[in-house]
Protein backbone atom coordinates (compact mmCIF):
# COMPACT_ATOMS: atom_id res chain seq x y z
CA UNK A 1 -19.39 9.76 18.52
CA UNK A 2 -17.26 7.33 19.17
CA UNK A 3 -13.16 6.89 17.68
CA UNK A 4 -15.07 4.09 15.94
CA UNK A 5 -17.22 5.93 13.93
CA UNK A 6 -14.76 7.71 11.43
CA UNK A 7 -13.63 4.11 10.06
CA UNK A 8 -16.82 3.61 8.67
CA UNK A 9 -16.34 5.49 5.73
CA UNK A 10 -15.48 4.91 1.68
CA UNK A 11 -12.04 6.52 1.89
CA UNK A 12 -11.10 4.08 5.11
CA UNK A 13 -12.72 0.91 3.53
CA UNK A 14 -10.77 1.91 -0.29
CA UNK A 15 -7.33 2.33 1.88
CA UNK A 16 -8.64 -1.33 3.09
CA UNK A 17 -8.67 -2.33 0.10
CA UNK A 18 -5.82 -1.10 -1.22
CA UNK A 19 -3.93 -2.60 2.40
CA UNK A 20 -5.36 -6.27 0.76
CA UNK A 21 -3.43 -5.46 -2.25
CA UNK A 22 0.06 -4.46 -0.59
CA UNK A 23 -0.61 -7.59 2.11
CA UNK A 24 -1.33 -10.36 -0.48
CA UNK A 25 1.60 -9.12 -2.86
CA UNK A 26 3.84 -9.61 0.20
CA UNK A 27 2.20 -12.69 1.06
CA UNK A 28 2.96 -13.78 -2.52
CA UNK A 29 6.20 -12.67 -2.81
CA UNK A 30 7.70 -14.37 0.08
CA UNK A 31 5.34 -17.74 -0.07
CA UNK A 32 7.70 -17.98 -3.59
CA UNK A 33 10.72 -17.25 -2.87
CA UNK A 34 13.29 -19.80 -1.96
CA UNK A 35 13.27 -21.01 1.59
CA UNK A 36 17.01 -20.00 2.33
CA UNK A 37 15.89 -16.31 0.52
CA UNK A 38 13.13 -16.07 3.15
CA UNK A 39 14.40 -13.54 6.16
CA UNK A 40 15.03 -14.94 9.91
CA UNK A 41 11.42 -14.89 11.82
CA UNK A 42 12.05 -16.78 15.40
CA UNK A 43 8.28 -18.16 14.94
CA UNK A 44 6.38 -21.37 13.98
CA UNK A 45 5.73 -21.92 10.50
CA UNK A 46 2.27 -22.11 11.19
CA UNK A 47 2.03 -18.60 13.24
CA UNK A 48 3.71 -16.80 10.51
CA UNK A 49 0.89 -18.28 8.21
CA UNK A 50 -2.30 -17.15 10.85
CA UNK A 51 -0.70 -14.23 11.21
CA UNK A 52 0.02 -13.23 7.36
CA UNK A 53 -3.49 -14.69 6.65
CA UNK A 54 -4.88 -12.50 9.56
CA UNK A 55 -4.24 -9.96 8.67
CA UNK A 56 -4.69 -9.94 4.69
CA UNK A 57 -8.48 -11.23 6.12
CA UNK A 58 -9.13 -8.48 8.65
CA UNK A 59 -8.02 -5.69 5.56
CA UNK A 60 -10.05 -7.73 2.89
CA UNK A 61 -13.11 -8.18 5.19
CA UNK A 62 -12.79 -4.62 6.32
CA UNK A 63 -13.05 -3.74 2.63
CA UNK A 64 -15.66 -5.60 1.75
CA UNK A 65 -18.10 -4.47 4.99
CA UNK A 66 -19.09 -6.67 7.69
CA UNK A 67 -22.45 -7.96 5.78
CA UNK A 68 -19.74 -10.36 3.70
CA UNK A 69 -17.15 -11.68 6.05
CA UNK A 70 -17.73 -14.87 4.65
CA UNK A 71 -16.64 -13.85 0.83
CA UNK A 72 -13.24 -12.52 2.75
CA UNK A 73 -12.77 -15.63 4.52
CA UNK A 74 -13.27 -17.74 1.34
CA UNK A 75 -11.23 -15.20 -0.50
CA UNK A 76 -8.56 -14.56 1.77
CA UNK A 77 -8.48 -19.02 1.90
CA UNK A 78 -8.59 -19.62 -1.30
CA UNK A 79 -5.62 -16.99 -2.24
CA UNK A 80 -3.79 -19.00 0.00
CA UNK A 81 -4.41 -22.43 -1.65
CA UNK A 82 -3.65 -20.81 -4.86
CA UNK A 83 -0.33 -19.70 -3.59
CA UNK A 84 0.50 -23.60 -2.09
CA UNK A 85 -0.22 -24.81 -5.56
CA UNK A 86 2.26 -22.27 -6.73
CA UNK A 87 4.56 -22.87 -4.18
CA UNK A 88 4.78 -26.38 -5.10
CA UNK A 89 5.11 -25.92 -9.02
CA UNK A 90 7.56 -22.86 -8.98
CA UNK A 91 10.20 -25.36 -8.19
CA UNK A 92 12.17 -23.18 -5.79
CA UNK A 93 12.34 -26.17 -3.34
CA UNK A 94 9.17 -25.14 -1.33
CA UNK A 95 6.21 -27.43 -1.19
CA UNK A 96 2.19 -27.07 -0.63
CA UNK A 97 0.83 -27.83 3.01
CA UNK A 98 -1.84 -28.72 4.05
CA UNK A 99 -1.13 -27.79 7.49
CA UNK A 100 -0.51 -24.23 5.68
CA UNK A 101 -3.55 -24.24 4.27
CA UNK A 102 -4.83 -25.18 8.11
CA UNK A 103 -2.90 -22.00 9.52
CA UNK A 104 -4.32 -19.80 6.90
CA UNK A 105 -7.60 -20.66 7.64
CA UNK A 106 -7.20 -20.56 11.30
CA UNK A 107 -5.54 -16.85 10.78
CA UNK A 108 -8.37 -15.97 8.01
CA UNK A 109 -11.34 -16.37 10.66
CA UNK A 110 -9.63 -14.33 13.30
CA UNK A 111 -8.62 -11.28 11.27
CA UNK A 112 -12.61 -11.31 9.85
CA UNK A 113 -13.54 -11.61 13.40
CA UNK A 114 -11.66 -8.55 14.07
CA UNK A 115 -12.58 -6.82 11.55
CA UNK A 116 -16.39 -7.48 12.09
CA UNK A 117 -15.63 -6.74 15.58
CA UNK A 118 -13.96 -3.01 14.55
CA UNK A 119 -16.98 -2.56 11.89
CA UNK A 120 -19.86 -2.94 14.23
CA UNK A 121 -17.93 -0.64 16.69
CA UNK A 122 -17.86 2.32 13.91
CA UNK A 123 -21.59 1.62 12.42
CA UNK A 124 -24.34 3.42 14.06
CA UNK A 125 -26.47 2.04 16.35
């Protein structure tokens, strides 16, 4: 048995999903408010975004089980397009990106790779 093996269970993958919940409320929270409201991150723009979107993919994906990484990625995407629509029409002085929308992506494929990675390390062989 490997430390692997005890994450493949329906307690782990419901605290997964309830992890997507907490992440994309955060995500969603701070993608609206006010630029000036936002806190001091000494990153690129575009990191924060593949990193956000990482890691709301890897606990979606994680959730959902390895057999639909795809649904998370298209999920976890198109939460983020919703939320550059939003940004744009909440008028809080923030605009939609499509470089954003670029970053998410980017961040959205490598947190369901890691997550596909970590759930084929816990599934029996």
């Amino acid at each position: 048995m490997n430390i692997f093996s005890r994450l493949d269970t329906l307690l782990v993958r419901r605290l997964a999903g309830l992890a997507s919940v907490v992440v994309a409320s955060v995500i969603a929270i701070l993608s609206i408010l006010p630029s000036e409201d936002l806190p001091e991150v000494h990153l690129s723009d575009k990191v924060e975004h593949a990193i956000a979107y990482g890691v709301l993919s890897a606990c979606i994906c994680f959730w959902l089980g390895r057999r639909r990484i795809v649904a998370g990625v298209l999920l976890t995407v198109g939460f983020g397009a919703v939320l550059e629509i939003v940004q744009a029409l909440a008028g809080t002085g923030r605009t939609a990106s499509w470089l954003d929308g670029v970053a998410n992506l980017v961040g959205a494929c490598l947190g369901a790779g890691l997550a596909w990675m970590v759930a084929r390390a816990a599934s029996p062989r």
